[in-house]
N, C-alpha and C. Protein backbone atom coordinates (compact mmCIF):
# COMPACT_ATOMS: atom_id res chain seq x y z
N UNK A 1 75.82 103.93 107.74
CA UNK A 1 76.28 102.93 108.68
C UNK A 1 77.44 102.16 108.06
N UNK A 2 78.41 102.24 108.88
CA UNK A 2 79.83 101.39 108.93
C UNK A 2 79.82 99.98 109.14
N UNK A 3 80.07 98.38 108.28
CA UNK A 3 80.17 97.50 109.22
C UNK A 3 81.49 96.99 109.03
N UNK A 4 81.91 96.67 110.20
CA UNK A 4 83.27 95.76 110.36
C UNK A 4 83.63 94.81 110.11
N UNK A 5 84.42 94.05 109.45
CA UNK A 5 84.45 92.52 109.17
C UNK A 5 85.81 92.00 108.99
N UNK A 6 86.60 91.20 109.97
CA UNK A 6 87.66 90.51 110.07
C UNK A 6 88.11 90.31 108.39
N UNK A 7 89.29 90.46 108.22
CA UNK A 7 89.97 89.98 106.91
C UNK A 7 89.61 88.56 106.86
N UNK A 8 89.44 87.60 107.57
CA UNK A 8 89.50 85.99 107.41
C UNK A 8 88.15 86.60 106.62
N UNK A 9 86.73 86.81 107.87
CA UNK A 9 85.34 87.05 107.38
C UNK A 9 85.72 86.98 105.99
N UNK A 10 85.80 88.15 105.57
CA UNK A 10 85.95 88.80 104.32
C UNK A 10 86.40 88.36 103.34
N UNK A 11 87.67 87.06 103.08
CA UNK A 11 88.14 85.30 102.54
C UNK A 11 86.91 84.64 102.63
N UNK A 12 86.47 83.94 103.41
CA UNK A 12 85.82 82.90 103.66
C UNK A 12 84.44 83.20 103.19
N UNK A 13 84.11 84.57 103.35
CA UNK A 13 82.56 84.71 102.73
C UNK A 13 82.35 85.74 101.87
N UNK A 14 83.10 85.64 100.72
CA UNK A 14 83.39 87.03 99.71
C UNK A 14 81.78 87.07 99.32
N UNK A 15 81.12 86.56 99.07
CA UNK A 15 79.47 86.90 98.09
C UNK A 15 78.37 87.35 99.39
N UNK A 16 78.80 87.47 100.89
CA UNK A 16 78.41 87.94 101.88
C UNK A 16 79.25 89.32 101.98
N UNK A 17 80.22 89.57 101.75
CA UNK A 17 81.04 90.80 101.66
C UNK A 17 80.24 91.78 101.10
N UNK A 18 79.91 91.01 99.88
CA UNK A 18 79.77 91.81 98.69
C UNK A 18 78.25 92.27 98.43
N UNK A 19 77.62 91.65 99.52
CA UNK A 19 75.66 91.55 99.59
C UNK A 19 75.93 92.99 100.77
N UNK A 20 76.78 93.01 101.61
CA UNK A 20 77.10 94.09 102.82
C UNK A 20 76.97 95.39 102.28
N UNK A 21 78.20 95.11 101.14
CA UNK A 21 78.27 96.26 100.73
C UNK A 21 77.54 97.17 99.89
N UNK A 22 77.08 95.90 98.98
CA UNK A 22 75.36 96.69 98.15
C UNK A 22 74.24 97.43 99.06
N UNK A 23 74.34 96.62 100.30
CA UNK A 23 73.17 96.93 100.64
C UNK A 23 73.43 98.65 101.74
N UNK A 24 75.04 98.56 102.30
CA UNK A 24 75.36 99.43 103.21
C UNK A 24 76.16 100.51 102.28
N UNK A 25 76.75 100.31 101.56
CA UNK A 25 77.68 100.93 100.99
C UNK A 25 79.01 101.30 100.88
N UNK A 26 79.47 100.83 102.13
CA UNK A 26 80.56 100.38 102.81
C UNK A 26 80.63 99.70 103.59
N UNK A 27 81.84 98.81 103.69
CA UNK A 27 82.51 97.54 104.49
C UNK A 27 83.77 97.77 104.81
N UNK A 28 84.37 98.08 106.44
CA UNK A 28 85.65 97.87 106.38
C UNK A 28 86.28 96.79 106.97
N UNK A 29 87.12 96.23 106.38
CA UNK A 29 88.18 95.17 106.56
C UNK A 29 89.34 95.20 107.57
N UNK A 30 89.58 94.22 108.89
CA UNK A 30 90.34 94.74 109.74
C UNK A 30 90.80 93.51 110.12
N UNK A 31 92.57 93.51 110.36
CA UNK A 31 92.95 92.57 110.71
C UNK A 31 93.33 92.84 111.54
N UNK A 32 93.57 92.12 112.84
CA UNK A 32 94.08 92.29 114.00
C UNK A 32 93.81 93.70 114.31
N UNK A 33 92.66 94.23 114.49
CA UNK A 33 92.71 95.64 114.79
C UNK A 33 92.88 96.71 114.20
N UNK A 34 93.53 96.56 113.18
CA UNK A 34 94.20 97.76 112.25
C UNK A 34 92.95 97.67 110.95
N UNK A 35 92.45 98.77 110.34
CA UNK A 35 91.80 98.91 109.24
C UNK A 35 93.05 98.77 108.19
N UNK A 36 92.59 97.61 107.26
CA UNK A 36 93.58 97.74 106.07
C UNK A 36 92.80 97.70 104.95
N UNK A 37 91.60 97.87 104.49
CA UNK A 37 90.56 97.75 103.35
C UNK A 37 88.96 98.49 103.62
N UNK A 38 88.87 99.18 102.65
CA UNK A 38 87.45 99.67 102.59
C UNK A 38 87.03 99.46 101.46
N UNK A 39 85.36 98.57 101.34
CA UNK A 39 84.89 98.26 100.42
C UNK A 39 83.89 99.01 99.99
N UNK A 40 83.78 99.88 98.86
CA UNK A 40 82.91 100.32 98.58
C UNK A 40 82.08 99.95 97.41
N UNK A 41 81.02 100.32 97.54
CA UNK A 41 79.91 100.19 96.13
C UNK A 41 79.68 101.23 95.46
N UNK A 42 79.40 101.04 94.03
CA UNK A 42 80.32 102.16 92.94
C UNK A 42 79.33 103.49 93.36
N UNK A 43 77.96 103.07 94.06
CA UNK A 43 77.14 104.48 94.37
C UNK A 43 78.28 105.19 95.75
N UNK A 44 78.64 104.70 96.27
CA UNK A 44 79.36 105.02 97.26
C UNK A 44 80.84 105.79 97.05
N UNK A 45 81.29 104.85 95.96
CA UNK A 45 82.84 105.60 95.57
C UNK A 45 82.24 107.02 95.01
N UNK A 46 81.12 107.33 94.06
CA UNK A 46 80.96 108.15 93.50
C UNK A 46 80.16 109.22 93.81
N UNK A 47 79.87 109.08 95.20
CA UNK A 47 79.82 109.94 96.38
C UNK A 47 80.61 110.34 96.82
N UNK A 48 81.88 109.62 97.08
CA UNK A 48 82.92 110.43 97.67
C UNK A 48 83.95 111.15 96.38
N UNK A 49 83.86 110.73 95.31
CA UNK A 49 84.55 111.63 94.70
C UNK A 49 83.69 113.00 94.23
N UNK A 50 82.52 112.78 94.33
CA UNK A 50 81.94 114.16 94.24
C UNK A 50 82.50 115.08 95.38
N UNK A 51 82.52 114.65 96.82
CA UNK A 51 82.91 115.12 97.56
C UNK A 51 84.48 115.38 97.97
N UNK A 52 84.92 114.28 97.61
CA UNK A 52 86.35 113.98 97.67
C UNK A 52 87.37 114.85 97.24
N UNK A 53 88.91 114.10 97.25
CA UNK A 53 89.84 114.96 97.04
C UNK A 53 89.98 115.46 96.02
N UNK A 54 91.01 117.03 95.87
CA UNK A 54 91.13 117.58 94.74
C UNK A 54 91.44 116.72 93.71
N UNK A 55 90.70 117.68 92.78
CA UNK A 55 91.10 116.54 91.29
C UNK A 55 90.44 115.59 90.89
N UNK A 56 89.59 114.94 92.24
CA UNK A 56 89.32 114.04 91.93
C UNK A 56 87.72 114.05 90.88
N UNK A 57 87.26 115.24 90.90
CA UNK A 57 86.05 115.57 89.65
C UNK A 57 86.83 116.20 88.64
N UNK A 58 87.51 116.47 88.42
CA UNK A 58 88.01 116.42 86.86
C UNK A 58 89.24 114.81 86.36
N UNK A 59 88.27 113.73 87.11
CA UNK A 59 89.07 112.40 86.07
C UNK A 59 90.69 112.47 86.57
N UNK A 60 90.68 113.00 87.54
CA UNK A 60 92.52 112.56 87.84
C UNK A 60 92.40 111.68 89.52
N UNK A 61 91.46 110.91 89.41
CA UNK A 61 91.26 110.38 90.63
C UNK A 61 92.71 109.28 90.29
N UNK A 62 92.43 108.54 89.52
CA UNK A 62 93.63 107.28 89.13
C UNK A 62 95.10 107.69 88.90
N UNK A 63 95.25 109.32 88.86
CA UNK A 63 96.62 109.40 88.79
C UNK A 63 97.34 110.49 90.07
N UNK A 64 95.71 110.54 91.42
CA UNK A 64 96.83 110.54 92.67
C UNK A 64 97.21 109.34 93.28
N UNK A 65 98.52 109.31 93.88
CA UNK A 65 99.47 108.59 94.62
C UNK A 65 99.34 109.15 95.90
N UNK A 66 99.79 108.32 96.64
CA UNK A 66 100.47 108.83 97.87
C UNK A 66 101.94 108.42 98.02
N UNK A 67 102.62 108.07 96.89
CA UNK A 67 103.68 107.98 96.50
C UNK A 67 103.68 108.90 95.01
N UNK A 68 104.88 109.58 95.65
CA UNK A 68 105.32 110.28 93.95
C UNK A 68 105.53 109.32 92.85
N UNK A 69 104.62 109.92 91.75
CA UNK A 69 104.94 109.12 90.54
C UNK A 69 106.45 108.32 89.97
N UNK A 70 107.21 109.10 90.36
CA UNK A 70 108.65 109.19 89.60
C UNK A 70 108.91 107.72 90.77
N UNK A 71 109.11 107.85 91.97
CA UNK A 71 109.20 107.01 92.64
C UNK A 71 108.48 105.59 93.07
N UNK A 72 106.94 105.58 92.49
CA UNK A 72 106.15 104.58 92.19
C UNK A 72 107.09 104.09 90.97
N UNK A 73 106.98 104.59 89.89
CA UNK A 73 107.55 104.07 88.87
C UNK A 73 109.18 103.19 89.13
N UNK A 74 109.98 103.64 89.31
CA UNK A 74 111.46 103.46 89.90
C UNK A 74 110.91 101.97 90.62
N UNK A 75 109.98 101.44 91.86
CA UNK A 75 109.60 101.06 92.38
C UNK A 75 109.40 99.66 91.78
N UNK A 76 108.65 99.54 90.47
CA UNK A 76 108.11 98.41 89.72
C UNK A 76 109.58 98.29 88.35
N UNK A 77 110.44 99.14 88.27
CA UNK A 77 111.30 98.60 87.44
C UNK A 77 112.37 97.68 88.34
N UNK A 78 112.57 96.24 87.86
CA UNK A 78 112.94 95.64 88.46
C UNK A 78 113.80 94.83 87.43
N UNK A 79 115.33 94.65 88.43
CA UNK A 79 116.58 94.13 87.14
C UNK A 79 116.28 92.26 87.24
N UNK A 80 116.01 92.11 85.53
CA UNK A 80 115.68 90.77 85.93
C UNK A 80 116.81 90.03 86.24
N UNK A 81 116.68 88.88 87.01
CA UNK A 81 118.01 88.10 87.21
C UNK A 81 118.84 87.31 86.19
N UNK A 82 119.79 86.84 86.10
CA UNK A 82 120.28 85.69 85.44
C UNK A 82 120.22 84.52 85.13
N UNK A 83 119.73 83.71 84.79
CA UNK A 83 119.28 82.04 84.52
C UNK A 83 120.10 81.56 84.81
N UNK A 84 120.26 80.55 85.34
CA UNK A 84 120.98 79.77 85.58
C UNK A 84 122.26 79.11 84.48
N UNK A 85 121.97 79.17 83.23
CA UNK A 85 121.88 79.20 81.66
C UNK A 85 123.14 79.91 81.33
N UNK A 86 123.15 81.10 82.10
CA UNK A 86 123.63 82.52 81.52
C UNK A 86 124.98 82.41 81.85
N UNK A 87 126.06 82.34 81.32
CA UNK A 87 127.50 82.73 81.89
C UNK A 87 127.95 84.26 81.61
C-alpha cells in the first residue's frame, strides 16, 4: 500500500512522515499534483534493488545518473566570482 502526502504534510509533520513510512514502506510526496518524492524505508529500498535496475546488485546503484556523468560533473564546477576587493 501507497500513501499520499502533500509536500506542506510532509514539512509540517516530518516524525509522522517518517512513522508512515516504517510502518508502510513507502510514502509519496506530491505537490500540486505532480509526484516529486518517494520515501522509502531501508527494507523497502532494498527490495527494490534486489529487484531493481541493472547494476544495481553489484553496488553501482550510487553511480547511475540520469544525467551523464561527464555532464553532472561540468554541472557543479562553477567559476567563482570576483570580490568586490579584486581589481
Amino acid at each position: 500500500m501507497v500513501k499520499q502526502v502533500s509536500a506542506t504534510d510532509a514539512k509540517n509533520n516530518f516524525g509522522g512522515l517518517l512513522e508512515d513510512v516504517a510502518a508502510l514502506g513507502r510514502v509519496d510526496v506530491v505537490k500540486h499534483g505532480r509526484l516529486v518524492a518517494v520515501v522509502l524505508s531501508p527494507r523497502a529500498f532494498d527490495a527494490s534493488l534486489a529487484v531493481g535496475a541493472a547494476g544495481a546488485r553489484d553496488g553501482q546503484w550510487g553511480k547511475m545518473h540520469m544525467i551523464p556523468a561527464e555532464l553532472a560533473r561540468a554541472a557543479r564546477m562553477l567559476n567563482r566570482p570576483s570580490t568586490f576587493d579584486e581589481e
